[in-house]
Protein backbone atom coordinates (compact mmCIF):
# COMPACT_ATOMS: atom_id res chain seq x y z
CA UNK A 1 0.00 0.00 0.00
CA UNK A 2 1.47 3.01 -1.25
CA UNK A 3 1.53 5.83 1.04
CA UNK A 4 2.53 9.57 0.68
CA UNK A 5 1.04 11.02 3.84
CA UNK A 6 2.22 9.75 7.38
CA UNK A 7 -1.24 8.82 8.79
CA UNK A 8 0.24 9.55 12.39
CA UNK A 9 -0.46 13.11 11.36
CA UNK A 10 -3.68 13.38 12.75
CA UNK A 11 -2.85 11.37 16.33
CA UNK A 12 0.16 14.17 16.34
CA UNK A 13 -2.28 17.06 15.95
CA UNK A 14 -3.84 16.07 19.43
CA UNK A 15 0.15 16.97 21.00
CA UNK A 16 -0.82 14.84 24.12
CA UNK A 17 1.97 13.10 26.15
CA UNK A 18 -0.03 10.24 27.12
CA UNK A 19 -1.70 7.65 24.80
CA UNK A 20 -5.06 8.37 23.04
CA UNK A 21 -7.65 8.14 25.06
CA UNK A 22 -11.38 7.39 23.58
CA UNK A 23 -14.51 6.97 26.36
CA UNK A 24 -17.80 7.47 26.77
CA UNK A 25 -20.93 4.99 26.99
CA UNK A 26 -21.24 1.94 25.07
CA UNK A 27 -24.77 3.13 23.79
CA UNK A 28 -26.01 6.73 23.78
CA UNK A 29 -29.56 6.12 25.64
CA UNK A 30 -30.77 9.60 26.87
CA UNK A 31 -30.02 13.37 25.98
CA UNK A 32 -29.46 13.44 29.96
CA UNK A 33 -27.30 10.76 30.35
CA UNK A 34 -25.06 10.85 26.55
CA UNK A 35 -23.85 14.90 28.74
CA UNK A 36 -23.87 13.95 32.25
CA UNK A 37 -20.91 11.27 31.32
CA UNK A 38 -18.99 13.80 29.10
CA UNK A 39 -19.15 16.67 31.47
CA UNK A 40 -17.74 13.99 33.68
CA UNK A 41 -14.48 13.08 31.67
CA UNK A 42 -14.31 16.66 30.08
CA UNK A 43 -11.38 17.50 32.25
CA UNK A 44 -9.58 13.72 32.12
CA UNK A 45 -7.27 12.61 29.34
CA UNK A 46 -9.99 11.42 27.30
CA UNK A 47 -10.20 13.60 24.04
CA UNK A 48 -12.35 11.81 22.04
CA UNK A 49 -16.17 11.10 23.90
CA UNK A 50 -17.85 7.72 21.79
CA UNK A 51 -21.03 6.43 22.17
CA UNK A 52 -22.48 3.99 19.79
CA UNK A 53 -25.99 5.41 17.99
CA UNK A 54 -26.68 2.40 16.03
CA UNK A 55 -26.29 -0.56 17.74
CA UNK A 56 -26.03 -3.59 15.85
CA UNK A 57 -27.06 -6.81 17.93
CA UNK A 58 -26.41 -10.50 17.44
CA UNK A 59 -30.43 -11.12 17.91
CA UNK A 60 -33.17 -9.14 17.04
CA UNK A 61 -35.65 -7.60 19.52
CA UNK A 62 -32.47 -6.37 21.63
CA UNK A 63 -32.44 -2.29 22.16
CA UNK A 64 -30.18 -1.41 18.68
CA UNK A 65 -29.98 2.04 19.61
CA UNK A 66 -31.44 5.56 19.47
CA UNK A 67 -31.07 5.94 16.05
CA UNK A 68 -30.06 9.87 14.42
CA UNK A 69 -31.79 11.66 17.36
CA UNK A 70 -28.39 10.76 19.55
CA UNK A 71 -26.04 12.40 16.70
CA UNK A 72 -28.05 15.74 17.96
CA UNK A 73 -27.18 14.62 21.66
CA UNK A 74 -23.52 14.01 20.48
CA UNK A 75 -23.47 17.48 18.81
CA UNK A 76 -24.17 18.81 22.02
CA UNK A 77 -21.31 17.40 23.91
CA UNK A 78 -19.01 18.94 21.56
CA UNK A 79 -20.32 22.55 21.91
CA UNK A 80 -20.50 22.14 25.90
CA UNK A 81 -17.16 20.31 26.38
CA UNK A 82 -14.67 21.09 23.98
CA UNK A 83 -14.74 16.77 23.48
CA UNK A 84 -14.46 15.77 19.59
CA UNK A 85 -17.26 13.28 18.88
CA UNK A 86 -17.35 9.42 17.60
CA UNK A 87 -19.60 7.26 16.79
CA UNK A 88 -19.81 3.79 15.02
CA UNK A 89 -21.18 3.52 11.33
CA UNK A 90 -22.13 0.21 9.62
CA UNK A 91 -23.72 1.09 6.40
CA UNK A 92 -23.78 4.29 3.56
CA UNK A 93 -26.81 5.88 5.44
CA UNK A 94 -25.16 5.99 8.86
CA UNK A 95 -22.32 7.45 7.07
CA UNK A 96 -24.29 10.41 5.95
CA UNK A 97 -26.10 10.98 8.52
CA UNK A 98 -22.66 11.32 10.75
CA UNK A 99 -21.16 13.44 8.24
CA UNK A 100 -24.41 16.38 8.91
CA UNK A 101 -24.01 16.18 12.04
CA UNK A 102 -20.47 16.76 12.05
CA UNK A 103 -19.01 13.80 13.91
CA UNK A 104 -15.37 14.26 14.21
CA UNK A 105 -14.31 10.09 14.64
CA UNK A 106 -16.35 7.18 12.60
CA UNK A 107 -15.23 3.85 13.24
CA UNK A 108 -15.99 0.43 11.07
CA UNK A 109 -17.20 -2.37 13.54
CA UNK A 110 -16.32 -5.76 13.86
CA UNK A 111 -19.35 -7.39 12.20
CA UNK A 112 -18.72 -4.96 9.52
CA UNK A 113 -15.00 -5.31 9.12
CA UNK A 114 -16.30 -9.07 7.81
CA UNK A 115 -17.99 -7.96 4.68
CA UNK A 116 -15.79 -6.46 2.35
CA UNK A 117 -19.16 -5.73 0.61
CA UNK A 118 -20.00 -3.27 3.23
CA UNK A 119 -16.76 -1.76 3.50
CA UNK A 120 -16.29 -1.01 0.13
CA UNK A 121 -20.04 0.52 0.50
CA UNK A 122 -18.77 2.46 3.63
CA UNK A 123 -15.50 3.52 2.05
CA UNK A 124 -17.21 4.83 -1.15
CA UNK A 125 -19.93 6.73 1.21
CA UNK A 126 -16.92 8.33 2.85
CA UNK A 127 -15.24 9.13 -0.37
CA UNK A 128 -12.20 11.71 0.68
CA UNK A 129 -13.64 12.53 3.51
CA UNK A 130 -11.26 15.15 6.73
CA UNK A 131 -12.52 12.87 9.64
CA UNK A 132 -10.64 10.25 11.41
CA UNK A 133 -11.87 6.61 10.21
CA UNK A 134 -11.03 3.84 12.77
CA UNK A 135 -10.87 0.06 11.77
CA UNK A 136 -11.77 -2.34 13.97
CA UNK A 137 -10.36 -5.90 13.39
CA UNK A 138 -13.27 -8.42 12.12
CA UNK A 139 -15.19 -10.73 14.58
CA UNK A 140 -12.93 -13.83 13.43
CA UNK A 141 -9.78 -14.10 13.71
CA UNK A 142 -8.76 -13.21 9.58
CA UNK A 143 -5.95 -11.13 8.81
CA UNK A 144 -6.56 -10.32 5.46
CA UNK A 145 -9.88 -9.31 5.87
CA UNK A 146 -8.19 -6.72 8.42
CA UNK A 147 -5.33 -5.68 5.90
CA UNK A 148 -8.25 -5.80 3.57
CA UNK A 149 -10.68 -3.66 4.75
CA UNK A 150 -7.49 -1.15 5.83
CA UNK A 151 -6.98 -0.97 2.00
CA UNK A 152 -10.60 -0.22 0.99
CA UNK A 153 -10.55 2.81 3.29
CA UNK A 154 -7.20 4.00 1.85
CA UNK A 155 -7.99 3.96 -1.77
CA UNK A 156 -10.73 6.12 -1.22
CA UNK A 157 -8.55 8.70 -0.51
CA UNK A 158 -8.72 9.20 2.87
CA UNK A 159 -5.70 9.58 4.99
CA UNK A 160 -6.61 10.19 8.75
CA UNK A 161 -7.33 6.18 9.58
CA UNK A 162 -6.90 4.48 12.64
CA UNK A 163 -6.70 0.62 13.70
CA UNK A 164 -8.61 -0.64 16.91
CA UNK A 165 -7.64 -4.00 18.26
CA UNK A 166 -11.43 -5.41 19.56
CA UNK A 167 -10.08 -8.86 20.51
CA UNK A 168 -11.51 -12.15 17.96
CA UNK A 169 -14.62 -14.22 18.91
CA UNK A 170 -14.03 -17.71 19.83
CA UNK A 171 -16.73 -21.42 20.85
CA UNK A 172 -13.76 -21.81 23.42
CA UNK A 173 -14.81 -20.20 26.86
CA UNK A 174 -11.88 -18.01 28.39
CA UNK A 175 -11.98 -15.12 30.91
CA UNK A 176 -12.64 -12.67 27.83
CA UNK A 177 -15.07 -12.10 26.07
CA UNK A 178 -13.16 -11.61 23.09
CA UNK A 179 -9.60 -13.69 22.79
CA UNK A 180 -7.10 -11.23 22.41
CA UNK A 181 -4.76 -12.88 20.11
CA UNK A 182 -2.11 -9.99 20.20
CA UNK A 183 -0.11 -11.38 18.02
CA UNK A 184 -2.69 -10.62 14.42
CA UNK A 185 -2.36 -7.13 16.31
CA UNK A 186 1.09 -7.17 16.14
CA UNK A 187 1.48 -8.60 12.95
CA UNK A 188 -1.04 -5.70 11.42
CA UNK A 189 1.52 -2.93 13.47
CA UNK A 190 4.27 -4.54 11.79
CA UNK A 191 2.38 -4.69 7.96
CA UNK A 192 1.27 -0.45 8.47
CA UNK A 193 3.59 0.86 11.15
CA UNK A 194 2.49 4.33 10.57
CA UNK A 195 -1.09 3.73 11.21
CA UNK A 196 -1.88 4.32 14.92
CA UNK A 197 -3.25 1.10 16.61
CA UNK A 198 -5.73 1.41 19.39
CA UNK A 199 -6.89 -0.91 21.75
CA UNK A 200 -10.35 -1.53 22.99
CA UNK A 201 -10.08 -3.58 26.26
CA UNK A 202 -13.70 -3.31 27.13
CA UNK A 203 -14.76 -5.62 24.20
CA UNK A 204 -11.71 -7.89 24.68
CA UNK A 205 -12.33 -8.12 28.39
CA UNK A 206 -16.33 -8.04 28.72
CA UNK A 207 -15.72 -7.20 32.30
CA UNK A 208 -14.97 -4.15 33.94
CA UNK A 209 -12.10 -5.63 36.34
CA UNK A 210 -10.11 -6.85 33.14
CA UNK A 211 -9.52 -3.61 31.63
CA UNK A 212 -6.77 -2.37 33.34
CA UNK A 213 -4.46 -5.49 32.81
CA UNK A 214 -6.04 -5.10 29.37
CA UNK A 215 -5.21 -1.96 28.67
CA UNK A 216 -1.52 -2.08 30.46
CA UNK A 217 -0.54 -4.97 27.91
CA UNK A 218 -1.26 -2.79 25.02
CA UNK A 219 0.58 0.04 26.09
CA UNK A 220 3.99 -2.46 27.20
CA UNK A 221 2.95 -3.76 23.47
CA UNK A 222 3.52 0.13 21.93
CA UNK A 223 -0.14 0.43 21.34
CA UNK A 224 -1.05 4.25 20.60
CA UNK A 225 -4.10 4.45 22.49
CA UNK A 226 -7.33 2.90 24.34
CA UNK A 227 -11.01 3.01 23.79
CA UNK A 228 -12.90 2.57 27.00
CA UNK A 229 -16.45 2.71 27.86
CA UNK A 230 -17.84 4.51 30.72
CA UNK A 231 -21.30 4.97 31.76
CA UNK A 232 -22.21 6.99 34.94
CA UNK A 233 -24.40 3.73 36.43
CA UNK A 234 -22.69 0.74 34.73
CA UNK A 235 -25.17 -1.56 36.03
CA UNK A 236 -28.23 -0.04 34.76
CA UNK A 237 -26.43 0.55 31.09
CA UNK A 238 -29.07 -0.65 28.54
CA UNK A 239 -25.82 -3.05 26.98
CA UNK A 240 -22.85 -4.57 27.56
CA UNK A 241 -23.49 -3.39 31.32
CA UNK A 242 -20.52 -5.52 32.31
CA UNK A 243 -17.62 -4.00 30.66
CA UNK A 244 -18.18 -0.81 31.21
CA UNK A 245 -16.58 1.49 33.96
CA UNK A 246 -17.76 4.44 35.87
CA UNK A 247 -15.84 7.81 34.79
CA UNK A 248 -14.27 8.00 37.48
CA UNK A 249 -12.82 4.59 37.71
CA UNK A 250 -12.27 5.60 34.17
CA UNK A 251 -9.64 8.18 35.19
CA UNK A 252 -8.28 6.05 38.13
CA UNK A 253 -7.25 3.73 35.65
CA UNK A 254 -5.38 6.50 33.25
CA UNK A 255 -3.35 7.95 36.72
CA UNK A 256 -3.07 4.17 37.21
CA UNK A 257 -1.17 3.02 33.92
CA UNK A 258 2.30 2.50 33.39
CA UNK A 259 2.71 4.56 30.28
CA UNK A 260 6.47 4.29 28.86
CA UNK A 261 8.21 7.42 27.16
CA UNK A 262 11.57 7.45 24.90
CA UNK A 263 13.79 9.69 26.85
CA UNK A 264 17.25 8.71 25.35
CA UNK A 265 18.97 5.76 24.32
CA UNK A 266 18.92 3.58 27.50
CA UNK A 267 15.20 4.42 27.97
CA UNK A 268 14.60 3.04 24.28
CA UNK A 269 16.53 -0.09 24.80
CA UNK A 270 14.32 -1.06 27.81
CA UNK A 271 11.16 0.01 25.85
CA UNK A 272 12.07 -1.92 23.00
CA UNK A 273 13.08 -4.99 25.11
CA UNK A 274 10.03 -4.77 27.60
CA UNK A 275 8.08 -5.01 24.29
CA UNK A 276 9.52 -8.35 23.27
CA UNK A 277 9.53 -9.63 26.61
CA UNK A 278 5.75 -8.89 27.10
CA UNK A 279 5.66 -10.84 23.06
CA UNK A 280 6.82 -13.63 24.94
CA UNK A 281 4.72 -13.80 27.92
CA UNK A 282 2.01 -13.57 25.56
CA UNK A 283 3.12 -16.71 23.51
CA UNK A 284 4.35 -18.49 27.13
CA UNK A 285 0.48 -18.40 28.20
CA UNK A 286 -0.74 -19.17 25.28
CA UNK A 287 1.74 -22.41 25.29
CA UNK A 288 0.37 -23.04 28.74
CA UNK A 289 -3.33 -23.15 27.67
CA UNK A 290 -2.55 -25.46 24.66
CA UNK A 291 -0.83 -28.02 26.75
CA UNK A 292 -3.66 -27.26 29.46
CA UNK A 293 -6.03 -28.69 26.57
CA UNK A 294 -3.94 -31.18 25.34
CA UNK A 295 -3.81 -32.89 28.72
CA UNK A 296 -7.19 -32.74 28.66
CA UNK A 297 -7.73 -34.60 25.53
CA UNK A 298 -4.93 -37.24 27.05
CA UNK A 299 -7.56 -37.74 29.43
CA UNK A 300 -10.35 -38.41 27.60
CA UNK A 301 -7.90 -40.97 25.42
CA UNK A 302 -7.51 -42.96 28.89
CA UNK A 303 -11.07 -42.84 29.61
CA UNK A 304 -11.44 -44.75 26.26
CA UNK A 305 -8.48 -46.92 26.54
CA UNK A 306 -9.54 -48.49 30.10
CA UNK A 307 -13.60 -48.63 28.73
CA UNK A 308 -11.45 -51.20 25.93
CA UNK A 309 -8.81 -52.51 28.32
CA UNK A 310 -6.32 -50.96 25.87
CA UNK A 311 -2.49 -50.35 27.16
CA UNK A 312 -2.07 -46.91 28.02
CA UNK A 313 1.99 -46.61 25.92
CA UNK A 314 1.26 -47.20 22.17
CA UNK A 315 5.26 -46.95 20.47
CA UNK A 316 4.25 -46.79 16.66
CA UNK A 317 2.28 -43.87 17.39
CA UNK A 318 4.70 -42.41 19.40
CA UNK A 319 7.54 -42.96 17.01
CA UNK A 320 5.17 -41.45 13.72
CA UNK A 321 3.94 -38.70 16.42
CA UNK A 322 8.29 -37.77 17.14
CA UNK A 323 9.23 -38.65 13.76
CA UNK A 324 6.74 -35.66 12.02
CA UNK A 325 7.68 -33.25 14.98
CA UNK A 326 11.20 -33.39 14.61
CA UNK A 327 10.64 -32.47 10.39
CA UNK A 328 8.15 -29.65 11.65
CA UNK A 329 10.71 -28.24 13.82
CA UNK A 330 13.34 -28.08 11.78
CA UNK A 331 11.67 -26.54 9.37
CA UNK A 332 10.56 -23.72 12.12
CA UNK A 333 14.43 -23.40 12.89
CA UNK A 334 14.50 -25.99 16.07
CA UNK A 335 16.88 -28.73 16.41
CA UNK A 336 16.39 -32.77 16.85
CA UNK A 337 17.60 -32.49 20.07
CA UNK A 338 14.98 -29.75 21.28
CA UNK A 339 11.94 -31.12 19.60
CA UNK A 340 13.10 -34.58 21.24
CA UNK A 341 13.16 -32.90 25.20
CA UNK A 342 9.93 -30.97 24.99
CA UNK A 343 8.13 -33.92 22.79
CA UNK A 344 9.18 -36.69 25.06
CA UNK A 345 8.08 -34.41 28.55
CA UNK A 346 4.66 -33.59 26.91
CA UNK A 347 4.46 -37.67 25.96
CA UNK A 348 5.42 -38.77 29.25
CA UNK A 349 2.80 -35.95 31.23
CA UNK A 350 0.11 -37.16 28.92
CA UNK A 351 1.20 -41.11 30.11
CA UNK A 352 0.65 -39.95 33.67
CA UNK A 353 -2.74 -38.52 33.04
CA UNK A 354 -3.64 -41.12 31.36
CA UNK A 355 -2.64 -43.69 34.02
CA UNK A 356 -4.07 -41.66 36.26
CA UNK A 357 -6.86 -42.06 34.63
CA UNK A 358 -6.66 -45.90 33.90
CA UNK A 359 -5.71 -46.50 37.76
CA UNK A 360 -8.51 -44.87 39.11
């Protein structure tokens, strides 16, 4: 993707010396409540107020939002707090609309991110357009529907885009509501490193006490901002009551953040090497939870294997299981002698289980 502007123009404009900082409710619900949360983070480091207008709901009959009367609401915010003004949009209509009413931030949702029918519909509605676009990364974890839908928005010659890191939806149940799987994210910062890549740990999370270990992984991965979404009652939100935060819990978390600066040359070696060391971590847990699983499936193997009277040690499939491993990992850069330690400690903790199993 050919590029002639530096599309960190527009985060530069905002000269802040913290990370980007988007909140405001998940769903704009009442004149009343849409200003009594902005006047509430007016004077925090939040400097762009969201709340979503249309709300576009796995099942019908949900509440799918307020519809254009809330862009009116949102206009309002702006002239009383200074606060520029986003909103989702999901088709060529919502576009429109937003554009009237002036709304400074439009971002692409997950479910839309998906179609590259409706973001080519979206990026021809928004056609050259002055206003920040924001991208958030489909519902499924697809990378090339993510560089894709970057690329729509880009040939329509706009300029001021953004990337926002949602998390990926999985049949597994985890402690998040969306897997994170930081490593697409990465992989997208490393494809368009000069598009500023924000992370929305109230969608990864789906609970309100995940966001701050949320949010402090993004910024030890370089992220450039958060999105955040604060609601005066949290409980009594008409959706996704669970991941949202008061504002001023909202602003406890900010003060509470551990937000790295390059100072000089020592301070951007330990930036740079926190970064890969938090990589890791990342890919250590995630190693953990596959061999968590395997085990698992080890046990259901001995379950079988005593309902047959089967022995629990079977060598030919433990010599075509080492044999194919050791090809694999040499292709990946890892020696014989590696794959053969880590392969034969997995195969002898899966023998336990299973004889635990058998023996019980």
């Amino acid at each position: 993707m050919e590029n002639n502007v530096n599309m960190r123009d527009w985060l530069k404009d905002f000269g802040l010396s913290h990370p980007l900082v988007i909140g405001g409710p998940c769903s704009a619900e009442t004149e009343e409540q849409v200003l009594k949360i902005a006047h509430e983070l007016k004077d925090s480091d939040v400097s762009i107020y969201r709340a979503g207008i249309w709300k576009p709901r796995t099942r019908p009959g949900m509440f799918e939002g307020v519809g254009s009367i809330g862009l009116k609401w949102m206009q309002k915010v702006k002239e009383e707090t200074g606060l520029l003004i986003a909103t989702e949009v999901a088709n060529a209509a919502h576009v429109k609309l937003a554009l009237d009413h002036d709304i400074d931030v439009l971002w692409i949702g997950a479910r839309s991110t998906v179609s590259p029918f409706i973001i080519q519909e979206i990026a021809e509605a928004l056609e050259g357009t002055e206003k920040i676009v924001l991208i958030k990364n489909p519902v499924n974890p697809d990378l090339s529907l993510w560089l894709g839908g970057v690329e729509r928005i880009y040939k329509s010659n706009i300029n001021k885009i953004g990337l926002i890191h949602r998390g990926f939806s999985t049949y597994e149940k985890t402690k998040y509501r969306n897997i994170p799987e930081w490593q697409i994210a990465i992989e997208v910062q490393n494809k368009f490193p000069d598009i500023p890549m924000i992370c929305d740990p109230s969608h990864i999370g789906g609970r309100r006490d995940l966001i701050f270990d949320i949010s402090q992984t993004a910024l030890d991965l370089n992220f450039d901002g958060l999105m955040i979404e604060s609601h005066h009652n949290p409980d009594k939100a008409w959706s996704d009551a669970n991941q949202q935060v008061t504002p001023k819990r909202l602003i406890e978390i900010m003060k509470e953040l551990k937000i790295r600066k390059e100072t000089n040359q020592e301070e951007d070696y330990k930036n740079k090497i926190d970064n890969f060391r938090t990589q890791i971590d990342l890919i250590d847990y995630s190693l953990l939870d596959s061999l968590g699983k395997r085990m698992k499936i080890s046990e259901e193997i001995g379950n079988l294997k005593k309902s047959k009277n089967v022995a629990v040690l079977q060598s030919k499939r433990w010599k075509k299981i080492i044999q194919k491993m050791i090809l694999e990992g040499k292709e990946k850069g890892l020696t014989e002698e590696f794959i053969l330690r880590i392969f034969k400690a997995i195969h002898q903790e899966s023998i336990n289980h299973q004889e635990k199993v058998i023996n019980s």
